[in-house]
Protein backbone atom coordinates (compact mmCIF):
# COMPACT_ATOMS: atom_id res chain seq x y z
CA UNK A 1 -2.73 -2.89 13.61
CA UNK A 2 -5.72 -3.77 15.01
CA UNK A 3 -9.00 -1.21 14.99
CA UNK A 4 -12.83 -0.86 16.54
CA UNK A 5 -15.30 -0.05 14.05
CA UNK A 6 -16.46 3.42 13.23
CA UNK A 7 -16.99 5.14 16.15
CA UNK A 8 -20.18 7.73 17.07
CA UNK A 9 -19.45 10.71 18.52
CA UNK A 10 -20.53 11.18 22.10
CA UNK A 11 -19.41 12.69 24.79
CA UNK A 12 -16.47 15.40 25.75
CA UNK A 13 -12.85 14.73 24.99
CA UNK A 14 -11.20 14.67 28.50
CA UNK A 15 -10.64 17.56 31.02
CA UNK A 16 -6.98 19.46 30.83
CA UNK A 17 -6.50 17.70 34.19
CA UNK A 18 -6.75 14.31 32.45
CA UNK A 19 -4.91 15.21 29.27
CA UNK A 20 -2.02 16.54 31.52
CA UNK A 21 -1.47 12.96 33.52
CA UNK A 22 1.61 11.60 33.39
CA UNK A 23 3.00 8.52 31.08
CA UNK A 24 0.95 5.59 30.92
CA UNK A 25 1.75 2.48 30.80
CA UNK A 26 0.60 -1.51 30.14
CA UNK A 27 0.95 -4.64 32.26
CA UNK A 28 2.34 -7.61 29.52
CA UNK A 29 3.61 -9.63 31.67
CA UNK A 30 6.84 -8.94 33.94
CA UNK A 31 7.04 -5.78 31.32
CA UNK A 32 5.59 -2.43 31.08
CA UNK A 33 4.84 -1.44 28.12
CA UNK A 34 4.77 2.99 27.14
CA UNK A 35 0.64 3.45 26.25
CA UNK A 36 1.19 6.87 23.94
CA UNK A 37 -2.41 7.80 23.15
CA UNK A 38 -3.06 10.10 20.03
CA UNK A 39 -6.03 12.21 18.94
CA UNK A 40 -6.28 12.58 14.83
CA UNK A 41 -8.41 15.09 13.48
CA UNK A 42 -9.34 13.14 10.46
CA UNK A 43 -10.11 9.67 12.65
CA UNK A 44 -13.20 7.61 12.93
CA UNK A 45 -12.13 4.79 15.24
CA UNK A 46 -9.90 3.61 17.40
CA UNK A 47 -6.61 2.25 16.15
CA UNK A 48 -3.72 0.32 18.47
CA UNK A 49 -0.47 -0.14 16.89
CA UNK A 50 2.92 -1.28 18.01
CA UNK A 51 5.42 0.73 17.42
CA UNK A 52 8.35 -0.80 14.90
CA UNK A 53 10.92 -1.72 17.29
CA UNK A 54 8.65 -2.57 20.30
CA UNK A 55 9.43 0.44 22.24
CA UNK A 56 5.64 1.76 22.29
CA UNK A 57 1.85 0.82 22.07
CA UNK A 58 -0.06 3.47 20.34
CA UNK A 59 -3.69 4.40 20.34
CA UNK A 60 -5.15 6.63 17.81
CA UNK A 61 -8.52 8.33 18.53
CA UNK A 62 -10.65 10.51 16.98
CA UNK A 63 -10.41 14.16 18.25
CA UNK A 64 -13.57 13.67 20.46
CA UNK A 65 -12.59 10.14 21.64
CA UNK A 66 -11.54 9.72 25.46
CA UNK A 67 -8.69 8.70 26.73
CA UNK A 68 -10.56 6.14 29.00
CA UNK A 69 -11.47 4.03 26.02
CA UNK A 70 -8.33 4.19 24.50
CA UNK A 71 -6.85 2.76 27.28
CA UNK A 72 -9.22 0.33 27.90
CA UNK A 73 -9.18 -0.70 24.37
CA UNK A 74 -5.56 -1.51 24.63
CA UNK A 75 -5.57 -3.09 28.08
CA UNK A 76 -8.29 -5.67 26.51
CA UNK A 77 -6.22 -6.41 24.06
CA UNK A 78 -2.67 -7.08 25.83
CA UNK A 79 -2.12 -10.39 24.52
CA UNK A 80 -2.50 -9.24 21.14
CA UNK A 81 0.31 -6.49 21.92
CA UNK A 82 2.04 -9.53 23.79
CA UNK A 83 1.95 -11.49 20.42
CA UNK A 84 3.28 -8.91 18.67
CA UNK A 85 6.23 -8.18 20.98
CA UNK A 86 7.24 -12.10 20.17
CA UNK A 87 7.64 -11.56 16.89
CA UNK A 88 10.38 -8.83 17.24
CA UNK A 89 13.69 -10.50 17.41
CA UNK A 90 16.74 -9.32 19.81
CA UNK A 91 18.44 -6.08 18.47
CA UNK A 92 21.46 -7.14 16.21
CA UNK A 93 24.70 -6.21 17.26
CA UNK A 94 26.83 -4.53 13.95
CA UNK A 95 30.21 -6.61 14.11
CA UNK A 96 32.24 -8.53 11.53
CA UNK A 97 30.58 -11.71 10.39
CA UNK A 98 27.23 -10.14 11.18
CA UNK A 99 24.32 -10.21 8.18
CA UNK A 100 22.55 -6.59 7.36
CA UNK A 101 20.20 -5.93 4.45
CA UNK A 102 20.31 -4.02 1.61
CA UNK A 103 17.79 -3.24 -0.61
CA UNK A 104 15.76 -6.23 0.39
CA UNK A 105 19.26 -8.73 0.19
CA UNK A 106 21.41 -10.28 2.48
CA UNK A 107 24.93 -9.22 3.18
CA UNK A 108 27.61 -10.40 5.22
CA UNK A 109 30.29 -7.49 6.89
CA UNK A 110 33.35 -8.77 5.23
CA UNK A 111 35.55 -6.21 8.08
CA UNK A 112 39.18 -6.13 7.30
CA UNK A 113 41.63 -3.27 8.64
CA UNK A 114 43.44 -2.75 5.40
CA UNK A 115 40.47 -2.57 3.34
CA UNK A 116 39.23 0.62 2.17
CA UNK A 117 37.11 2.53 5.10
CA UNK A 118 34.00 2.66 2.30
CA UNK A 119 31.82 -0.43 2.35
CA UNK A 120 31.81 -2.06 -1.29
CA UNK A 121 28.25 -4.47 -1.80
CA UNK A 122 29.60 -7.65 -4.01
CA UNK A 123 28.44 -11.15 -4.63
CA UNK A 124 26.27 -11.16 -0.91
CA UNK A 125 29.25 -9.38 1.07
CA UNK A 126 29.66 -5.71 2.09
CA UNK A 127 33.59 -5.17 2.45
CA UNK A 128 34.39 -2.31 4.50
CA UNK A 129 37.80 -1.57 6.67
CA UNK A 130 39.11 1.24 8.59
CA UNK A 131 38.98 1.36 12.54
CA UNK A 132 36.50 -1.38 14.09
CA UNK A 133 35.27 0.71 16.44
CA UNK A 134 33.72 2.76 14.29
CA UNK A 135 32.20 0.16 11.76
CA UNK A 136 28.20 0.74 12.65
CA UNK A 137 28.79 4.14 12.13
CA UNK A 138 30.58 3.85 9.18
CA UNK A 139 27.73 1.38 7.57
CA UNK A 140 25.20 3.51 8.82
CA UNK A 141 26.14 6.69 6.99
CA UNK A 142 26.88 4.39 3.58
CA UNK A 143 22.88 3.30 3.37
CA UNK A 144 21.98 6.78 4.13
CA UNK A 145 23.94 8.08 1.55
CA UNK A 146 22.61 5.30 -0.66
CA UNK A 147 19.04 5.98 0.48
CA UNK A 148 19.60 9.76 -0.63
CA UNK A 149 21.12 8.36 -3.63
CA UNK A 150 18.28 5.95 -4.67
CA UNK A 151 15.51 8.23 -3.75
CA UNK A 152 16.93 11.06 -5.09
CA UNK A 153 16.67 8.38 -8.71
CA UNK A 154 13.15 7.37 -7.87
CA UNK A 155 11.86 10.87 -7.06
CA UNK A 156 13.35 12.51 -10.58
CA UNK A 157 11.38 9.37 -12.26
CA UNK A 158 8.37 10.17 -11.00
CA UNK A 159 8.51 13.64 -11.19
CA UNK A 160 9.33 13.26 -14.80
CA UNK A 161 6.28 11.32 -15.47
CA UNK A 162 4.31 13.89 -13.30
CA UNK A 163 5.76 16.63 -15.25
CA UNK A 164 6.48 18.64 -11.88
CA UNK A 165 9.74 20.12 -10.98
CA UNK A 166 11.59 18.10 -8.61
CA UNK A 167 11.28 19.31 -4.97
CA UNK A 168 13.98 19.28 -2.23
CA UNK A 169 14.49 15.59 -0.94
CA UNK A 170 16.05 15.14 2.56
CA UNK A 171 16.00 11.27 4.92
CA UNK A 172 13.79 11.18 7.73
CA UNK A 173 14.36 9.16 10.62
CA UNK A 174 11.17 9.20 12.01
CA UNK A 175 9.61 6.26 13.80
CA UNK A 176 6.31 6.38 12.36
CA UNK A 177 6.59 7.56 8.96
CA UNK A 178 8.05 6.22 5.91
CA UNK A 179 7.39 9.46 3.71
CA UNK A 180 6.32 12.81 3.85
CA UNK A 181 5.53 15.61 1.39
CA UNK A 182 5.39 19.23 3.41
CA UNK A 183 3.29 21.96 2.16
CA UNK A 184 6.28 24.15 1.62
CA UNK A 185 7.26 21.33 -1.13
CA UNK A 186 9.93 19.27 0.59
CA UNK A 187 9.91 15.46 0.50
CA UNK A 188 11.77 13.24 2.70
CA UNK A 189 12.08 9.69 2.67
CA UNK A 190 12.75 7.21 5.89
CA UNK A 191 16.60 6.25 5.00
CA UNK A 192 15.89 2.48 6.24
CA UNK A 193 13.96 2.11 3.39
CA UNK A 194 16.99 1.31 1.37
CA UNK A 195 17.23 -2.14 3.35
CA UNK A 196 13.69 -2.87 2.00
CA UNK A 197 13.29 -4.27 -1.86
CA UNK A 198 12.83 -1.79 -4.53
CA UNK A 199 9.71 -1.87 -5.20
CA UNK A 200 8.70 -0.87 -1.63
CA UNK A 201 10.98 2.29 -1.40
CA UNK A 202 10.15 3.17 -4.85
CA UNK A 203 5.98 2.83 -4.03
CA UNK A 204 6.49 5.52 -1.02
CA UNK A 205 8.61 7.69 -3.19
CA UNK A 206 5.88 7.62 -5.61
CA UNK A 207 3.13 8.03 -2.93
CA UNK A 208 4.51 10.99 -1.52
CA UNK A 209 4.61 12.69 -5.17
CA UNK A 210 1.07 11.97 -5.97
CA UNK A 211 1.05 13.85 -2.96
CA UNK A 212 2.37 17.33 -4.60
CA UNK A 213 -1.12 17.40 -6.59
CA UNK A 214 -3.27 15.84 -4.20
CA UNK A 215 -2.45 16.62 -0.68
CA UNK A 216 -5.52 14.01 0.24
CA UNK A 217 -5.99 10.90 0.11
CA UNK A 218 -8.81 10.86 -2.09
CA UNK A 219 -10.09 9.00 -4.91
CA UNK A 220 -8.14 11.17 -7.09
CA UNK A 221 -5.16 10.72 -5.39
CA UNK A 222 -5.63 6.94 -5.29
CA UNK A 223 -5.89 6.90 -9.06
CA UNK A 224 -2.76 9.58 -9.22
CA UNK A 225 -0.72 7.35 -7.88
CA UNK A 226 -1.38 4.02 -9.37
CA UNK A 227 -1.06 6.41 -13.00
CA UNK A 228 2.80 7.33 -11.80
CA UNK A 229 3.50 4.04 -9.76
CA UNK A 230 2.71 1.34 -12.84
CA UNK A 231 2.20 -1.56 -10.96
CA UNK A 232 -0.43 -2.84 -8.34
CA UNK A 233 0.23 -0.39 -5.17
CA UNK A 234 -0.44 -3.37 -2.50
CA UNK A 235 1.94 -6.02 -2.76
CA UNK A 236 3.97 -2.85 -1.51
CA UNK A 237 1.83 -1.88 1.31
CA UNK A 238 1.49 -5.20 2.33
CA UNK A 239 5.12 -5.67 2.88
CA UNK A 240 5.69 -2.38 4.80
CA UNK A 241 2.85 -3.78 7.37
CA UNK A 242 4.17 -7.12 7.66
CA UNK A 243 7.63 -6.61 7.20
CA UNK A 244 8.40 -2.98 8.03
CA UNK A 245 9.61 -2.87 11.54
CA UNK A 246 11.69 -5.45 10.59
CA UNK A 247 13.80 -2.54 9.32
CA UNK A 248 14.66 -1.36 12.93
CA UNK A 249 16.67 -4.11 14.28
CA UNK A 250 19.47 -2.87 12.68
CA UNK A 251 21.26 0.36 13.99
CA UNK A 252 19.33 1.23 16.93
């Protein structure tokens, strides 16, 4: 991510007319990049991001901010998005022999037709059999259910050391989130966090019940969390912005 410093409010947000343009887009090269521009009600600055698997650039802006400068910002700063865009690697395709990760380890597809159809994690190989045509979706649905099943662990822990009920729990799939926590009590977890190490799925879980007392991120939610989560919060965060879109070359 890369960000101006706090910004001073001047100035209009754009017209309707603006607002309602059509996509936008940015030069890199021989590619055109999407330019998704977003106004937060709670921002200060200008913020450009690339989205996990490269599909996006996105500019955050406070409500007030204009569109012109969010573009502008990113156009001056192509070769920045450029640089990013090299460090994606090529989408993996999901065949035997291939390596996927779970819970931050490596594991071959051990594929064999006679094997059972659910995938069985043992000594750096995931065995799996049934049809081959249907082997990514067959891995796919085993690390979601082993997301649920993880989270569904983590989020009783914490809970338990919150001394709060525990809420509803459902995966996300969102592109930009790795947690949430809804006011009507229901927390759902990205399911590719079960490819990252522990520690990183259980820090969101964690975050996203200090969120059921402090629906902030204040001070007191800061010191919430680091009371349930034990251990320093930012070797965690750290890895989720360095290493997090790594978790979308797998599976689309």
């Amino acid at each position: 991510m890369i960000s101006l410093p706090r910004l001073r409010r001047r100035g209009g947000a754009d017209s309707a007319e603006t607002r309602a343009r059509g996509p936008r887009v940015i030069a890199l090269g021989d590619r055109e990049l999407p330019l998704v521009v977003r106004r937060l009600r709670n921002a200060r600055r200008i913020t450009l991001r690339l989205a996990p698997d490269g599909s996006e650039a996105r500019v955050s802006i406070p409500e007030w901010g204009r569109t012109s400068d969010a573009v502008r910002f990113a156009e001056q700063r192509r070769d920045w998005l450029a640089a990013q865009l090299a460090r994606i690697p090529p989408p993996v395709r999901i065949e035997p022999g291939c390596t996927i990760v779970y819970r931050g380890e490596m594991l071959q597809v051990a594929w064999s037709e006679s094997a059972p159809r659910r995938p069985v994690a043992s000594m750096g190989t995931l065995a799996l059999g049934g049809p081959l045509a249907g082997i990514e979706g067959r891995l796919q649905r085993w690390l979601e259910a082993e997301a649920l099943r993880l989270a569904q662990d983590d989020l009783a822990y914490y809970c338990a050391r919150a001394r709060l009920a525990v809420p509803k729990l459902a995966l996300s799939r969102a592109r930009r989130r790795w947690g949430s926590c809804s006011s009507s009590g229901i927390i759902r977890i990205n399911w590719r966090l079960v490819m990252a190490p522990d520690f990183v799925r259980r820090s969101v879980v964690a975050h996203e019940v200090a969120h059921m007392t402090h629906f902030d991120h204040s001070p007191a939610f800061h010191a919430h969390l680091a009371a349930l989560y034990q251990a320093p919060i930012e070797p965690a965060n750290r890895w989720l912005k360095t290493e997090g879109r790594t978790l979308y070359h797998l599976f689309g």
